[in-house]
Protein backbone atom coordinates (compact mmCIF):
# COMPACT_ATOMS: atom_id res chain seq x y z
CA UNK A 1 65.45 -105.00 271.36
CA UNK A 2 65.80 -107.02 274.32
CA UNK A 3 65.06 -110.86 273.74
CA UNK A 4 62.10 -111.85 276.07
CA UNK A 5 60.78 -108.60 274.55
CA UNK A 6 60.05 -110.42 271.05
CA UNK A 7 57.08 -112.41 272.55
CA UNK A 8 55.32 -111.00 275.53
CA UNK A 9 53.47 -113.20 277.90
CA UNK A 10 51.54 -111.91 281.19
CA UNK A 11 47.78 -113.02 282.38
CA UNK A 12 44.81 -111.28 282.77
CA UNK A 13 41.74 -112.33 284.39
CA UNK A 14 42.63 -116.11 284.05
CA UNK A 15 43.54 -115.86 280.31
CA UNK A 16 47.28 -116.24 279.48
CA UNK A 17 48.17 -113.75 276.68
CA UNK A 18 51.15 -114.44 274.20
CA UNK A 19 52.20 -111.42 271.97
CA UNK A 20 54.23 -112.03 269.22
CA UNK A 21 56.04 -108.34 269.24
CA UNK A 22 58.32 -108.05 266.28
CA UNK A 23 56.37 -105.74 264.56
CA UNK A 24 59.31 -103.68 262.49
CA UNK A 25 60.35 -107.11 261.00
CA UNK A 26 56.91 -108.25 260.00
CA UNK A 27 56.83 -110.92 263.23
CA UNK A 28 59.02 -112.95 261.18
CA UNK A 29 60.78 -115.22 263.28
CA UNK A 30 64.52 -115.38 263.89
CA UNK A 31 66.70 -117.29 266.21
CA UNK A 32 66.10 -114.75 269.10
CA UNK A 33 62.54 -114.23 268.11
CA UNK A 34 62.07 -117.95 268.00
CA UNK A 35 63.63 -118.36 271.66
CA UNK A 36 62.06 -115.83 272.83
CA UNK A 37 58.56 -117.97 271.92
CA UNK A 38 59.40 -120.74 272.93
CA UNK A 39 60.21 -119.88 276.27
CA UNK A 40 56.38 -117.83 276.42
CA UNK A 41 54.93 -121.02 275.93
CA UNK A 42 56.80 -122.82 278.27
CA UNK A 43 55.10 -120.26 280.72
CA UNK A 44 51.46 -120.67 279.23
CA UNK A 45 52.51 -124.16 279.68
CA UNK A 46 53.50 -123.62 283.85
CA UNK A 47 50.64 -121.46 284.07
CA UNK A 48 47.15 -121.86 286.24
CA UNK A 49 45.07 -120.06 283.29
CA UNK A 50 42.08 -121.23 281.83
CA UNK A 51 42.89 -119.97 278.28
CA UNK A 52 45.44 -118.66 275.99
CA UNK A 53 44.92 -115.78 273.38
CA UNK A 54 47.51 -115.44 271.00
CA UNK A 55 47.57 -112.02 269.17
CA UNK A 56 50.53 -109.91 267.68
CA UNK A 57 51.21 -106.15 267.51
CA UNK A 58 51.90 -104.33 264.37
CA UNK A 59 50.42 -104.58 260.70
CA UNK A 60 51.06 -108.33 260.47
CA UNK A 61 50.84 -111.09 262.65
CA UNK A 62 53.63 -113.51 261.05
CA UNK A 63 55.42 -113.07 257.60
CA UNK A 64 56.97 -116.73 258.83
CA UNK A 65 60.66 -117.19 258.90
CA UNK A 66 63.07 -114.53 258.81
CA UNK A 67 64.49 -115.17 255.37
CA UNK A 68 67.35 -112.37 255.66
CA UNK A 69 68.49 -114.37 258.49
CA UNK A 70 68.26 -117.71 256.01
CA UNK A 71 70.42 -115.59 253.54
CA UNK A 72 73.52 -114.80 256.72
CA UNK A 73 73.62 -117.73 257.39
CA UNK A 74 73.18 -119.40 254.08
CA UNK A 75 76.66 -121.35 254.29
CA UNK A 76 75.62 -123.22 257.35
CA UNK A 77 71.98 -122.82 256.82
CA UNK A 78 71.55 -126.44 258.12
CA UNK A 79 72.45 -126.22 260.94
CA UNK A 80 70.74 -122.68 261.95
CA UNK A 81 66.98 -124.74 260.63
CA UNK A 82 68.11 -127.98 262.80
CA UNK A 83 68.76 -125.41 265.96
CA UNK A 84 65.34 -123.32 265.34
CA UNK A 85 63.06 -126.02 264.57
CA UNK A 86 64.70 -128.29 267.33
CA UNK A 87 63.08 -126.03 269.99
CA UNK A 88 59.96 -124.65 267.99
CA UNK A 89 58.63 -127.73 266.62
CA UNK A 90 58.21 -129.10 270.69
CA UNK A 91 57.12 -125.43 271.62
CA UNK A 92 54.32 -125.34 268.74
CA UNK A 93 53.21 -129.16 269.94
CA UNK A 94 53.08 -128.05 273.41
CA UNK A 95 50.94 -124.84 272.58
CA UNK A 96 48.83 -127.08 270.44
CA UNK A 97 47.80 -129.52 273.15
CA UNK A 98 47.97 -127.32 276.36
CA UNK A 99 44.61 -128.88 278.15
CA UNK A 100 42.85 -125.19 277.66
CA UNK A 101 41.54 -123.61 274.76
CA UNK A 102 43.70 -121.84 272.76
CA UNK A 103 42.51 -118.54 270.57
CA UNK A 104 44.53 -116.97 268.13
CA UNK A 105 43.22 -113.28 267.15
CA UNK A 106 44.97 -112.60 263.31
CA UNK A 107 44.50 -108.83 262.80
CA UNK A 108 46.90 -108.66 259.51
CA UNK A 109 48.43 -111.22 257.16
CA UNK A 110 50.04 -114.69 257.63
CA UNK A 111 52.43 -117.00 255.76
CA UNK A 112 55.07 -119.47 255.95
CA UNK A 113 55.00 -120.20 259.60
CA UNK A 114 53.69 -118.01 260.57
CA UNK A 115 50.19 -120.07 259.50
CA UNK A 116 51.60 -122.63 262.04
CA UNK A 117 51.34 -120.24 265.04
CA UNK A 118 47.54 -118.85 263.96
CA UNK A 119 46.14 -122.22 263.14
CA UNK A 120 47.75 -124.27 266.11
CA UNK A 121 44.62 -122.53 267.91
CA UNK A 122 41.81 -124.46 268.91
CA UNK A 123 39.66 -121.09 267.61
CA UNK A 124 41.07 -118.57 265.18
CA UNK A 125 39.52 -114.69 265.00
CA UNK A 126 40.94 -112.68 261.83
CA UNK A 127 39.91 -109.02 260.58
CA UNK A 128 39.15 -108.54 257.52
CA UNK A 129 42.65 -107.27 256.69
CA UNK A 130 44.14 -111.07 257.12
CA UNK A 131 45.59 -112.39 254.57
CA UNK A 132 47.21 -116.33 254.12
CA UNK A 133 49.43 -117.31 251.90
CA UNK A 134 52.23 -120.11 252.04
CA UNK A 135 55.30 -118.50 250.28
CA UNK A 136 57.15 -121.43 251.01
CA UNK A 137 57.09 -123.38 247.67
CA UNK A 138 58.17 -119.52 246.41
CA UNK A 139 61.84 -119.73 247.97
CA UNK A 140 62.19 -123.27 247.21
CA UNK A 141 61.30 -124.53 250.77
CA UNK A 142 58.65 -126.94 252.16
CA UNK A 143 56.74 -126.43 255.68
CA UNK A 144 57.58 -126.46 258.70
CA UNK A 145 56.56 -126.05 262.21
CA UNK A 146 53.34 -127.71 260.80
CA UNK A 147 51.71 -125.60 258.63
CA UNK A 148 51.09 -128.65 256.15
CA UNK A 149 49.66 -130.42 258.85
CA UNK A 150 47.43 -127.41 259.93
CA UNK A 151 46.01 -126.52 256.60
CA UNK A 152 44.93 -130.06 255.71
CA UNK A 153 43.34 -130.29 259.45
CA UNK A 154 41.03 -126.97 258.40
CA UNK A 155 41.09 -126.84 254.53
CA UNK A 156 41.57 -130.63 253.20
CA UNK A 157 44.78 -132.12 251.88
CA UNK A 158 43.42 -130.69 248.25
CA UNK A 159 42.88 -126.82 249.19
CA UNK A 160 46.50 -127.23 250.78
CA UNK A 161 48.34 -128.29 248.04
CA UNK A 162 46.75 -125.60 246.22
CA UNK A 163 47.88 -123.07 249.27
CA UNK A 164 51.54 -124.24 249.17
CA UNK A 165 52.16 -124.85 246.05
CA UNK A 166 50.32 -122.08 244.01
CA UNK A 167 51.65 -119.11 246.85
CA UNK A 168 48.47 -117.31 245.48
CA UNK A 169 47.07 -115.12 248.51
CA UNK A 170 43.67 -115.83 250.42
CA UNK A 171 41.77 -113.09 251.51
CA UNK A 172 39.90 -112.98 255.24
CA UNK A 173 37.05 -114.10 253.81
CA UNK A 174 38.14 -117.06 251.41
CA UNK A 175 39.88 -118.22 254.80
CA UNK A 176 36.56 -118.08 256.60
CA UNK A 177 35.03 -119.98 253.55
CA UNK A 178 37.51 -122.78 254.00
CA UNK A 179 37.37 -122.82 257.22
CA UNK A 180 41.11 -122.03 258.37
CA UNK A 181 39.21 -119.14 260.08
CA UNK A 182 36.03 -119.12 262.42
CA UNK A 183 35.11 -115.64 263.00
CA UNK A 184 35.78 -112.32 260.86
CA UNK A 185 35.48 -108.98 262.96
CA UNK A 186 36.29 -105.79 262.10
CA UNK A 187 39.65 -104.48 262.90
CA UNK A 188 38.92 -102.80 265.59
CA UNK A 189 37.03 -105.13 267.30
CA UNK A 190 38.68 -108.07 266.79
CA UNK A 191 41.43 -108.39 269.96
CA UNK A 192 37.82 -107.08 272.14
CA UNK A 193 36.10 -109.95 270.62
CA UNK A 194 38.82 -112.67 271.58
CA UNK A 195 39.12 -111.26 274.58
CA UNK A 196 35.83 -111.67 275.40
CA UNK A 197 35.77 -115.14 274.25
CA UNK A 198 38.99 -116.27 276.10
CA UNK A 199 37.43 -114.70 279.26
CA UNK A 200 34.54 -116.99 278.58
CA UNK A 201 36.41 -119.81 278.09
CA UNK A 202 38.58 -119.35 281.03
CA UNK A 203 35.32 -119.31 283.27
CA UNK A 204 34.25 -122.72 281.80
CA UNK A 205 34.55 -126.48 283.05
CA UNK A 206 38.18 -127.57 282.56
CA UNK A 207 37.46 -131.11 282.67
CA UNK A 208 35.02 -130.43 279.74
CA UNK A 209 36.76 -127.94 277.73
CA UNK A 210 39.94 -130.08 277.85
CA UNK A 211 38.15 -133.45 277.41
CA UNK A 212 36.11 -131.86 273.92
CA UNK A 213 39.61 -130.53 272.57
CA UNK A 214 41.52 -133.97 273.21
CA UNK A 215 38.14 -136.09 271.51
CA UNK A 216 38.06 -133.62 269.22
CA UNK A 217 41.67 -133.47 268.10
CA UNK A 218 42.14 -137.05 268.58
CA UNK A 219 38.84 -138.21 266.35
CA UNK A 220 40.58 -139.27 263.13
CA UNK A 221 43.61 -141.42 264.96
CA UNK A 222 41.19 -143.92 266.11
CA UNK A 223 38.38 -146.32 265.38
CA UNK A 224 34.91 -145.69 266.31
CA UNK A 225 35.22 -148.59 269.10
CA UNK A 226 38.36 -146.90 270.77
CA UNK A 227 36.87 -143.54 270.24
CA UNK A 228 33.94 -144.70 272.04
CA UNK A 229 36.09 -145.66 274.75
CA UNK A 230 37.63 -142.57 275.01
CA UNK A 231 34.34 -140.36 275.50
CA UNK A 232 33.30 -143.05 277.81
CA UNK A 233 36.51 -142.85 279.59
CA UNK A 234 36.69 -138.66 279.63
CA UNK A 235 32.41 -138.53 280.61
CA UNK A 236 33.51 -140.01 283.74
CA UNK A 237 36.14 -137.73 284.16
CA UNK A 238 33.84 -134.74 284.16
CA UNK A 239 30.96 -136.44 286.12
CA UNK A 240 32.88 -137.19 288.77
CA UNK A 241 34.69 -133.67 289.09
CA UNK A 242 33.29 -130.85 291.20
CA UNK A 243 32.66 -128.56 287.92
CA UNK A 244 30.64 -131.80 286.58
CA UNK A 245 28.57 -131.49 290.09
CA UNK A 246 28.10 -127.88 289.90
CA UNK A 247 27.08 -128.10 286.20
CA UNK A 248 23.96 -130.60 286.77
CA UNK A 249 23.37 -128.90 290.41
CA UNK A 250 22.96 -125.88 288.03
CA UNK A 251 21.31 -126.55 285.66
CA UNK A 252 18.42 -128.24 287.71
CA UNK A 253 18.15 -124.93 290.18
CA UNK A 254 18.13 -123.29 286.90
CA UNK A 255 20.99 -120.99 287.71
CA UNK A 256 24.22 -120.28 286.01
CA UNK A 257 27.10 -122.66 286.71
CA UNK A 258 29.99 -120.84 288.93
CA UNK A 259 32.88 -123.30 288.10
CA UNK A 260 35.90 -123.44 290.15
CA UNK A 261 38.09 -126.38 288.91
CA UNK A 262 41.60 -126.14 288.65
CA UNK A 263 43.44 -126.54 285.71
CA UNK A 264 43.67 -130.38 284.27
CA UNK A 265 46.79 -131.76 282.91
């Protein structure tokens, strides 16, 4: 399989769509699978889009790391980890605070890493066929590309101990429950639904959407005085923009808002 042909990227009606396409491997990620992301994000990244839905083809969306790979390379396994997670670990950062919403759509099961690349997302849409489990405490490795850092973010530092340490799988719904999920549709609606929603979050105020995910995402770093600041600070922002206009203008004429803002960095 060609390289760039492991993770697809095009747009569609303002929505940037990565495709994690390694589907007779499980979507685990390799060294060319793992390039191949990275540079798809680099393009969401470059890209005038007011959203990104991340979905994957096949049965699963991510087993994680390609552990066959681990085993070839077990006598300089080093340095193949220093090499992948030198470019994923910026890539998955960079996906994680684009200035858009970010949706992930999980239509089969999840683990190791692979729970990095579904819960980076702002919003995350499973079918009832997702399942999560961490696997990595199974091979005798810890996290990486920051799955830790993920599940404690949803689920608590206490439900993601018991995640990585016990391996013990979590079905669609005990995800939703814990809230490392926030929708459940049926298989075959799922990818419609996140479509839909990506569409409608592509059509919304950038200076908004972008301002809520960096307060949001930034709320336990700081104390209530500099958080204060902050919304102060980003309010401005989105008063003074032309979508912030058009919103109030709006709402008084009692209308819907057409916003036409470009992207915010």
């Amino acid at each position: 399989m060609n390289p760039q042909s492991l993770a697809l990227w095009h747009v569609e009606d303002s929505v940037g769509h990565i495709v994690l396409n390694r589907p007779e491997a499980a979507n685990a990620l390799n060294s060319a699978y793992g390039d191949a992301l990275c540079e798809a994000i680099a393009q969401a990244a470059r890209a005038d889009v007011g959203a990104i839905l991340l979905s994957a083809n096949g049965k699963q969306f991510c087993a994680g790391g390609d552990i066959h790979e681990f085993a070839e390379r077990r006598d300089d396994i080093d340095a193949l980890i220093k090499t992948m997670l030198d470019a994923l670990h910026p890539a998955i950062h960079t996906l994680a605070t684009l200035p858009v919403p970010v949706i992930s759509a999980v239509q089969g099961p999840v683990g190791g890493a692979g729970i990095s690349v579904a819960l980076c997302a702002d919003l995350v849409l499973a079918s009832p066929a997702m399942k999560l489990r961490g696997g990595y405490s199974a091979i005798g490795l810890s996290p990486d590309l920051g799955a830790s850092y993920y599940l404690v973010r949803r689920a608590g530092a206490a439900r993601a101990k018991n995640i990585l340490m016990t391996n013990r799988p979590l079905s669609a719904e005990q995800c939703l429950a814990w809230g490392l999920v926030d929708e459940i549709h049926a298989q075959d609606s799922l990818l419609p639904a996140a479509r839909a929603l990506a569409q409608q979050l592509a059509r919304g105020a950038t200076a908004s959407l972008g301002g809520i995910k960096r307060l949001c995402d930034g709320a336990h770093e700081h104390d209530l005085r500099t958080h204060l600041q902050l919304e102060r600070e980003a309010l401005l922002r989105c008063a003074l923009s032309a979508d912030g206009r058009e919103g109030v203008k709006a709402f008084v004429e009692k209308r819907a808002p057409e916003f036409s803002d470009p992207r915010l960095d």
